[in-house]
PDB file of N, CA and C in Angstrom:
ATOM      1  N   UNK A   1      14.913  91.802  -1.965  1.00  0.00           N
ATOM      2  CA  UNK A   1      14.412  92.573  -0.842  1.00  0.00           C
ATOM      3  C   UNK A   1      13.842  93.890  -1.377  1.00  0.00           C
ATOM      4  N   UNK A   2      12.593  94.400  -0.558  1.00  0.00           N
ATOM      5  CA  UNK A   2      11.717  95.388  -1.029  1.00  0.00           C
ATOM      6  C   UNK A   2      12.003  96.843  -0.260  1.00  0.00           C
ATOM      7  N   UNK A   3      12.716  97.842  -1.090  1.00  0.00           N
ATOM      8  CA  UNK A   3      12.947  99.069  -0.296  1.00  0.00           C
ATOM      9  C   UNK A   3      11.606  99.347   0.764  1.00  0.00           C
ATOM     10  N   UNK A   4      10.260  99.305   0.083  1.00  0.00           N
ATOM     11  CA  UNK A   4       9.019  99.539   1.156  1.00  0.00           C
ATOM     12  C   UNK A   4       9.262  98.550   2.698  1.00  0.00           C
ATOM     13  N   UNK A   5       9.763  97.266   2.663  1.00  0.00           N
ATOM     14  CA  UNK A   5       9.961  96.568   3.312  1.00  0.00           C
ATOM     15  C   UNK A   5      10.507  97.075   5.001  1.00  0.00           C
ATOM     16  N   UNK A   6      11.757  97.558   4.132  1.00  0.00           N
ATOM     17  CA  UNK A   6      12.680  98.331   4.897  1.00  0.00           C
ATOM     18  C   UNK A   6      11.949  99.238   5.786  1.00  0.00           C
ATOM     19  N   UNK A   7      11.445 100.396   4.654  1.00  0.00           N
ATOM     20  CA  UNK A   7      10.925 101.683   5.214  1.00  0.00           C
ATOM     21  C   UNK A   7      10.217 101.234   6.537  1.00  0.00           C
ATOM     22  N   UNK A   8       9.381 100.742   6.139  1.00  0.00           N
ATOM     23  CA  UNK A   8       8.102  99.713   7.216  1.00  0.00           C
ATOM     24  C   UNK A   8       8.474  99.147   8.379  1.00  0.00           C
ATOM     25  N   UNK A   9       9.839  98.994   8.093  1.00  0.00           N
ATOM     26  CA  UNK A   9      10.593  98.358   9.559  1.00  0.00           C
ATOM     27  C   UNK A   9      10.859  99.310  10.224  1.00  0.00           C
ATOM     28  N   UNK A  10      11.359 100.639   9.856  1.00  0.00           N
ATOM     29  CA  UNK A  10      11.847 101.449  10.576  1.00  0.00           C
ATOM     30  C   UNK A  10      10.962 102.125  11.334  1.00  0.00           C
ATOM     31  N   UNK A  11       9.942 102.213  10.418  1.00  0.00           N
ATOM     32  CA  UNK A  11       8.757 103.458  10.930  1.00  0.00           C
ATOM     33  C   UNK A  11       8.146 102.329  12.047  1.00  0.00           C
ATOM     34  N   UNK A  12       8.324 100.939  11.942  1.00  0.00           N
ATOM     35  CA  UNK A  12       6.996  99.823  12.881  1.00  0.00           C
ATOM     36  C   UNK A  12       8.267  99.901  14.103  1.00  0.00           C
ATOM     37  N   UNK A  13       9.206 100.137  13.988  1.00  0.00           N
ATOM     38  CA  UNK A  13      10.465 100.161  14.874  1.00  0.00           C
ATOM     39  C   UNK A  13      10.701 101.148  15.874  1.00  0.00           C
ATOM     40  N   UNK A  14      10.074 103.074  15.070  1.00  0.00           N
ATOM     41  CA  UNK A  14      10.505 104.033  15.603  1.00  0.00           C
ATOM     42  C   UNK A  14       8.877 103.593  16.735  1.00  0.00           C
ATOM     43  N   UNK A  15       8.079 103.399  15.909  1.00  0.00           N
ATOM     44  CA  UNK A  15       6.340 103.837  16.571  1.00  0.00           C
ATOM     45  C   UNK A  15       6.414 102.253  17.926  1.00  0.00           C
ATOM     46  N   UNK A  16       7.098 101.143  17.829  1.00  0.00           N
ATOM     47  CA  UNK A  16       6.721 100.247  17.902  1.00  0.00           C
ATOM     48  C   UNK A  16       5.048  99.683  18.124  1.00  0.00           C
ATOM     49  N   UNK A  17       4.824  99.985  16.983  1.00  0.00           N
ATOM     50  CA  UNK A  17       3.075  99.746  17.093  1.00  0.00           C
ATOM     51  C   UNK A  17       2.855  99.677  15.203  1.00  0.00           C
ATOM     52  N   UNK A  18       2.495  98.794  14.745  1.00  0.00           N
ATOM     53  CA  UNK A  18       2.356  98.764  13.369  1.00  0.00           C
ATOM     54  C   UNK A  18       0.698  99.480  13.029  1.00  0.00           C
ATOM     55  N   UNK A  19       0.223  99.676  13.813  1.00  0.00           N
ATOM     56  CA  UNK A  19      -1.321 100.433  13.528  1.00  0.00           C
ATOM     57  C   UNK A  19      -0.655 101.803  13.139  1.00  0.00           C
ATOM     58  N   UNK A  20       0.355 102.340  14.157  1.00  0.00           N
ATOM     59  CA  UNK A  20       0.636 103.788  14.049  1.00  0.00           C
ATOM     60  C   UNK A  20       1.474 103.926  12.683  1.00  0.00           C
ATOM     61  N   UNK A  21       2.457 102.711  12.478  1.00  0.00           N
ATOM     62  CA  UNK A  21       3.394 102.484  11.607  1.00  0.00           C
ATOM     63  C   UNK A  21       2.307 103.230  10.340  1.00  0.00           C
ATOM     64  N   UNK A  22       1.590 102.283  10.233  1.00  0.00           N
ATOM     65  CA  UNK A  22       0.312 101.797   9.174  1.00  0.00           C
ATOM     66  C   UNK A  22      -0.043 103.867   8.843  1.00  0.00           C
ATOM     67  N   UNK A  23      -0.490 104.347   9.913  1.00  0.00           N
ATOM     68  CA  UNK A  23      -0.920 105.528   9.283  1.00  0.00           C
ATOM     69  C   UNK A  23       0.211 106.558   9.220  1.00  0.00           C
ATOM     70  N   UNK A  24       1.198 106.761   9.343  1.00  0.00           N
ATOM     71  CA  UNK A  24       2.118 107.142   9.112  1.00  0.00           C
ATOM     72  C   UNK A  24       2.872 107.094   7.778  1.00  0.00           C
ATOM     73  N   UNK A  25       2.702 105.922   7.424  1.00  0.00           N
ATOM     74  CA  UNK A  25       2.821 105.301   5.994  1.00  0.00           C
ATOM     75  C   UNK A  25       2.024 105.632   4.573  1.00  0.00           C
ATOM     76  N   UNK A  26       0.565 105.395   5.545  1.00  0.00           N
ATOM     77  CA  UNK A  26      -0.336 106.058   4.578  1.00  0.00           C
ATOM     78  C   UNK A  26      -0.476 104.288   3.659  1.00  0.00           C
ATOM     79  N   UNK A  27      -0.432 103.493   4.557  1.00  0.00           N
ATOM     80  CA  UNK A  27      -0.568 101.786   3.950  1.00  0.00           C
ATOM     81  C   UNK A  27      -1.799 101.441   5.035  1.00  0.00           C
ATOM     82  N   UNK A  28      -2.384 100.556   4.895  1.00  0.00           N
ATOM     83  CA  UNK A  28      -3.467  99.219   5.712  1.00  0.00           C
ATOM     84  C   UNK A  28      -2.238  98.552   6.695  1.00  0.00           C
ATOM     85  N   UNK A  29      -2.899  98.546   7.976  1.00  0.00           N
ATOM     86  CA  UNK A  29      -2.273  97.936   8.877  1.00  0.00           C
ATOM     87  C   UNK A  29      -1.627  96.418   8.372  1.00  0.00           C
ATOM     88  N   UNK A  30      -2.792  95.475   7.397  1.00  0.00           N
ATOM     89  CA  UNK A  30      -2.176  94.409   7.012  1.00  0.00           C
ATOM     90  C   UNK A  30      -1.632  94.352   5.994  1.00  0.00           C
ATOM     91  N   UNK A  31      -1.311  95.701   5.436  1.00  0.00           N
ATOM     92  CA  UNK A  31       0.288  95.791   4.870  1.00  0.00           C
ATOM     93  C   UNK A  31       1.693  95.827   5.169  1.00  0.00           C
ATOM     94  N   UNK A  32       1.163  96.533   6.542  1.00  0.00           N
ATOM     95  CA  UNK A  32       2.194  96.871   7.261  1.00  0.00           C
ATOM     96  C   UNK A  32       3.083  95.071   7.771  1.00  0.00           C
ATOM     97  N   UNK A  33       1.551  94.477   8.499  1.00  0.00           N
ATOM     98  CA  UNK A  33       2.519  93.295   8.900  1.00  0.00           C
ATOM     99  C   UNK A  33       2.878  92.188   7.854  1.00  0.00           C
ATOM    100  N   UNK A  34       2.342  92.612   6.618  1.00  0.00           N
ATOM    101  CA  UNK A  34       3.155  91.662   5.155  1.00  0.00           C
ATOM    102  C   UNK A  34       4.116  91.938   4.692  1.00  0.00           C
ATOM    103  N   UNK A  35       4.525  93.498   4.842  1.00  0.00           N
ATOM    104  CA  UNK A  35       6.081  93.720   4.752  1.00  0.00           C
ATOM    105  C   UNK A  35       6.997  92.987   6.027  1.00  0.00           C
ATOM    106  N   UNK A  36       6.287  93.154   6.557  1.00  0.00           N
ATOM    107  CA  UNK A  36       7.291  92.978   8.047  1.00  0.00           C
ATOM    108  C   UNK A  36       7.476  91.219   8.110  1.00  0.00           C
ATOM    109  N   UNK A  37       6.181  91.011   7.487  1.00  0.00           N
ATOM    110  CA  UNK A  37       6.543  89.230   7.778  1.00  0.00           C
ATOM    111  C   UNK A  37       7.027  88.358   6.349  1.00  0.00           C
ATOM    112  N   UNK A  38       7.290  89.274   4.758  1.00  0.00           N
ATOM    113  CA  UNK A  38       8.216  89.173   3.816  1.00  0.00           C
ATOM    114  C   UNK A  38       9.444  89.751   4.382  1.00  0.00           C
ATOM    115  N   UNK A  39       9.838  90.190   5.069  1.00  0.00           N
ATOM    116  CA  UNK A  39      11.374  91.274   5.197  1.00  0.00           C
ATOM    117  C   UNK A  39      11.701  89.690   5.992  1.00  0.00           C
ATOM    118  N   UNK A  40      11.032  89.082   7.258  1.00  0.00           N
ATOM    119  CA  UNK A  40      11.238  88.732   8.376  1.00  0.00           C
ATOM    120  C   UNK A  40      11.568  86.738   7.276  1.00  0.00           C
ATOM    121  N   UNK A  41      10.899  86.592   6.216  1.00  0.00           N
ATOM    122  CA  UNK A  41      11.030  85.678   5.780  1.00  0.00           C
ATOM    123  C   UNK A  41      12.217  85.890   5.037  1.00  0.00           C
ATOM    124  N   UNK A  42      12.410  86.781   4.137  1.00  0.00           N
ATOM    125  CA  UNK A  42      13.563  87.034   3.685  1.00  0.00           C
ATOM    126  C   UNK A  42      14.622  87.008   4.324  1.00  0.00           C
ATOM    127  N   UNK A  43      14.939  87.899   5.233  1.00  0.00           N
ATOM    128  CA  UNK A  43      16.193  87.565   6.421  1.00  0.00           C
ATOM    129  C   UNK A  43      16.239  86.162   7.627  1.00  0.00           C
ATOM    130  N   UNK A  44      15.372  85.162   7.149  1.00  0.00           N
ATOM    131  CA  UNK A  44      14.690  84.345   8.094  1.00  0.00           C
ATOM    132  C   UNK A  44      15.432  84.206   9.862  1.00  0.00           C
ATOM    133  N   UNK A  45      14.863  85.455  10.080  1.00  0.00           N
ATOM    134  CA  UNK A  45      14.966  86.008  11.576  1.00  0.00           C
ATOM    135  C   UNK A  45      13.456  87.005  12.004  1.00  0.00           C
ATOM    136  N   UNK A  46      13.523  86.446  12.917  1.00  0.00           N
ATOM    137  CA  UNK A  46      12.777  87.404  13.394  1.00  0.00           C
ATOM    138  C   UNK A  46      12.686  88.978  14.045  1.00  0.00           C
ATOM    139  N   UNK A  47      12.043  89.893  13.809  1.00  0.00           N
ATOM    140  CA  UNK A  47      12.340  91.088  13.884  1.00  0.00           C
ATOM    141  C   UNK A  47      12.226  91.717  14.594  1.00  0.00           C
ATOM    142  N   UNK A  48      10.554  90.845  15.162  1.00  0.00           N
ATOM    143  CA  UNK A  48      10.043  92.010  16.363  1.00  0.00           C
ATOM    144  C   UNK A  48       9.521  91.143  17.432  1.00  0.00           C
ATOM    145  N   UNK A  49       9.490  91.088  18.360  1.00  0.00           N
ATOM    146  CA  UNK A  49       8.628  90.719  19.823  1.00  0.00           C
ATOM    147  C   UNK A  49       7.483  91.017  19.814  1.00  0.00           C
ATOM    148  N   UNK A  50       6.190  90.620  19.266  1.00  0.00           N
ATOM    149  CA  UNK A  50       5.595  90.944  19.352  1.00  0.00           C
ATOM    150  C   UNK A  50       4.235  90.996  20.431  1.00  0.00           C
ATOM    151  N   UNK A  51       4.070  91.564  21.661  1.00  0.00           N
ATOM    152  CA  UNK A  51       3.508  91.424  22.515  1.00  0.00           C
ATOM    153  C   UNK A  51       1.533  92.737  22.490  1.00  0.00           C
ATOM    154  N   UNK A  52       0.899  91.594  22.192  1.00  0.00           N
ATOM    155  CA  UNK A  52      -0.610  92.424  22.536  1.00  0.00           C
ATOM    156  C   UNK A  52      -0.440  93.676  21.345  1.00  0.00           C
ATOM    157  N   UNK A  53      -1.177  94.370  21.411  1.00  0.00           N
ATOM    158  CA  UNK A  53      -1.038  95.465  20.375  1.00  0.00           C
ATOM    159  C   UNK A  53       0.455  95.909  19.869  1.00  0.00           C
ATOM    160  N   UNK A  54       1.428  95.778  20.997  1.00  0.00           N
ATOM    161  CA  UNK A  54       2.995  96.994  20.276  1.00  0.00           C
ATOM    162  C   UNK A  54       4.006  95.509  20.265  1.00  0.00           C
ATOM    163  N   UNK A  55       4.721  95.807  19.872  1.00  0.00           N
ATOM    164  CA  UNK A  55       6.177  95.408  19.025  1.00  0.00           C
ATOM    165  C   UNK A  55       7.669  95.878  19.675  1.00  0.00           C
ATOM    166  N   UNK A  56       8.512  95.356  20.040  1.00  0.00           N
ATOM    167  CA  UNK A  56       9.866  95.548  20.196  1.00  0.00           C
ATOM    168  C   UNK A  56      10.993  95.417  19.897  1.00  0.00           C
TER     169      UNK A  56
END
C-alpha cells in the first residue's frame, strides 16, 4: 500500500470531489482516481459512492 494512496483518500474524502482533491494535491485529476481505484483494489472494497461529479 502507497502512503500517496492514503493521502488522496483523505483529501478526495475531506473535498468529496476528486477534481478539488486533484488541485489541492497539486496531482491530475486521473491521478487522483488511480490512487483511489489502486487503494480501492488493494483493500478490495469500495471506498466511495460515487455519484455525477462528487463522491461520498
Amino acid at each position: 500500500m502507497n502512503i500517496h494512496w492514503l493521502k488522496t483518500f483523505i483529501k478526495a474524502a475531506e473535498t468529496e470531489n476528486f477534481r478539488q482533491a486533484s488541485e489541492v494535491l497539486y496531482i491530475t485529476h486521473p491521478a487522483v482516481a488511480k490512487h483511489i481505484q489502486r487503494l480501492e483494489d488493494e483493500l478490495n472494497i469500495q471506498l466511495f459512492e460515487r455519484t455525477g461529479k462528487s463522491v461520498k
